[in-house]
C-alpha atoms as a PDB file:
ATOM      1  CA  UNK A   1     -41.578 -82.043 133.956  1.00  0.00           C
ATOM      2  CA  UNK A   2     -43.896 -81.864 136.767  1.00  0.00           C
ATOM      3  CA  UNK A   3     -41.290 -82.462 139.561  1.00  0.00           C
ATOM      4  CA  UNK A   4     -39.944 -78.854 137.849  1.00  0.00           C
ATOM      5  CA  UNK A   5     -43.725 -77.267 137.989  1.00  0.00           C
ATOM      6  CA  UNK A   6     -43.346 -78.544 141.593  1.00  0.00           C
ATOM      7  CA  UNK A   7     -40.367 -76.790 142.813  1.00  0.00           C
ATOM      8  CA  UNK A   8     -41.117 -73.581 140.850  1.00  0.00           C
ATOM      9  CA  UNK A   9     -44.581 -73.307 142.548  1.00  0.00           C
ATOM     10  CA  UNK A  10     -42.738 -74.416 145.745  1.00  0.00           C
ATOM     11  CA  UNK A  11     -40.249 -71.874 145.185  1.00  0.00           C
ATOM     12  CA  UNK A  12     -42.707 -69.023 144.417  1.00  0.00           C
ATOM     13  CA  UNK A  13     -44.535 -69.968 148.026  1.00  0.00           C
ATOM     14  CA  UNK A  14     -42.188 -70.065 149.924  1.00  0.00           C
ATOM     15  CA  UNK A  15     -40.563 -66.581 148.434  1.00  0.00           C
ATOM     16  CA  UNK A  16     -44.042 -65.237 149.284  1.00  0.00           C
ATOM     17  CA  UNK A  17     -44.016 -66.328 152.866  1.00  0.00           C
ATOM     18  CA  UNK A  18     -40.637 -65.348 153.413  1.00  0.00           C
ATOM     19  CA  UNK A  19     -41.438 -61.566 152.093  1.00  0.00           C
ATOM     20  CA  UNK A  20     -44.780 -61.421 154.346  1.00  0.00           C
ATOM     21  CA  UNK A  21     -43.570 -62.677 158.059  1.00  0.00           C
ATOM     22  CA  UNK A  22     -39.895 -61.980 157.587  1.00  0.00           C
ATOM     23  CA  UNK A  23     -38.660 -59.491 155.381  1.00  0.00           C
ATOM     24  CA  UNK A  24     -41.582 -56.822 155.760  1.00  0.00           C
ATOM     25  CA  UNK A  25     -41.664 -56.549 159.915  1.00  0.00           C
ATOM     26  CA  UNK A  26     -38.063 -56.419 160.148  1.00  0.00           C
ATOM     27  CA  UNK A  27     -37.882 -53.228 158.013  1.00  0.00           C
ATOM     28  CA  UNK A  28     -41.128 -51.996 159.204  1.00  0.00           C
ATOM     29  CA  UNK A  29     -39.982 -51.689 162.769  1.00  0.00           C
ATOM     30  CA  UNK A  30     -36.989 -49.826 161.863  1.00  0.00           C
ATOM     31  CA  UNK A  31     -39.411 -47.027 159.880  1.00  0.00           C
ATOM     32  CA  UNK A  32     -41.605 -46.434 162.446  1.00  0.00           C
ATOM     33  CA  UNK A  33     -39.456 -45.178 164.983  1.00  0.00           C
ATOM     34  CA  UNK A  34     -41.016 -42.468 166.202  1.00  0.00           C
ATOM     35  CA  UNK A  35     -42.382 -41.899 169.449  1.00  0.00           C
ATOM     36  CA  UNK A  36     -45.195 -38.739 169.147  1.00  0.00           C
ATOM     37  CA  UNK A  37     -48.524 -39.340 168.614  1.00  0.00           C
ATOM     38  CA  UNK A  38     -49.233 -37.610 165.403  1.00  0.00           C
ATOM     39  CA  UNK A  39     -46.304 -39.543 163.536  1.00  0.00           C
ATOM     40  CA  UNK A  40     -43.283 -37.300 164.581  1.00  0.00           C
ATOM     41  CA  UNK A  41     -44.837 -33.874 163.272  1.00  0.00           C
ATOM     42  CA  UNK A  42     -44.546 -32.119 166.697  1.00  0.00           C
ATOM     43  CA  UNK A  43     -41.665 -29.761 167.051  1.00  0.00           C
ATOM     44  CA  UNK A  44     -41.012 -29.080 170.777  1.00  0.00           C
ATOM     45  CA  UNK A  45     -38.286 -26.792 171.381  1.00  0.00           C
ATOM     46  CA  UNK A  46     -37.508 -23.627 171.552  1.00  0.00           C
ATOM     47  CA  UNK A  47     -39.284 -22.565 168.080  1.00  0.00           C
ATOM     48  CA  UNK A  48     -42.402 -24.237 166.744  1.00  0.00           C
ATOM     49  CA  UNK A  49     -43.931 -25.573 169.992  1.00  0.00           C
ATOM     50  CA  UNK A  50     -46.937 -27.658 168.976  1.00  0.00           C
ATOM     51  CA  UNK A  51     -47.231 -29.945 172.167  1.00  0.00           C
ATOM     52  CA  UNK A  52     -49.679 -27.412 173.764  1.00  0.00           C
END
């Protein structure tokens, strides 16, 4: 019975380690993509110019 307590809690760890440094950077760096300072709100072009 405990060996079972032992592996779930084990388990449950090691999920939450996984999910922390793996899982969240990896999809995190493909979000944040963008290279503007305010976040990618600037539209430089020819119509809404606000770079200057």
């Amino acid at each position: 019975m405990q060996t079972i307590l032992v592996l779930i809690t084990f388990s449950i760890a090691a999920g939450f380690l996984l999910k922390k440094f793996v899982w969240n950077p990896i999809f995190e760096s493909r979000q944040n993509s963008t290279g503007t300072l305010d976040g990618g709100k600037t539209k430089c072009g020819k119509k809404d110019c606000g770079c200057h």
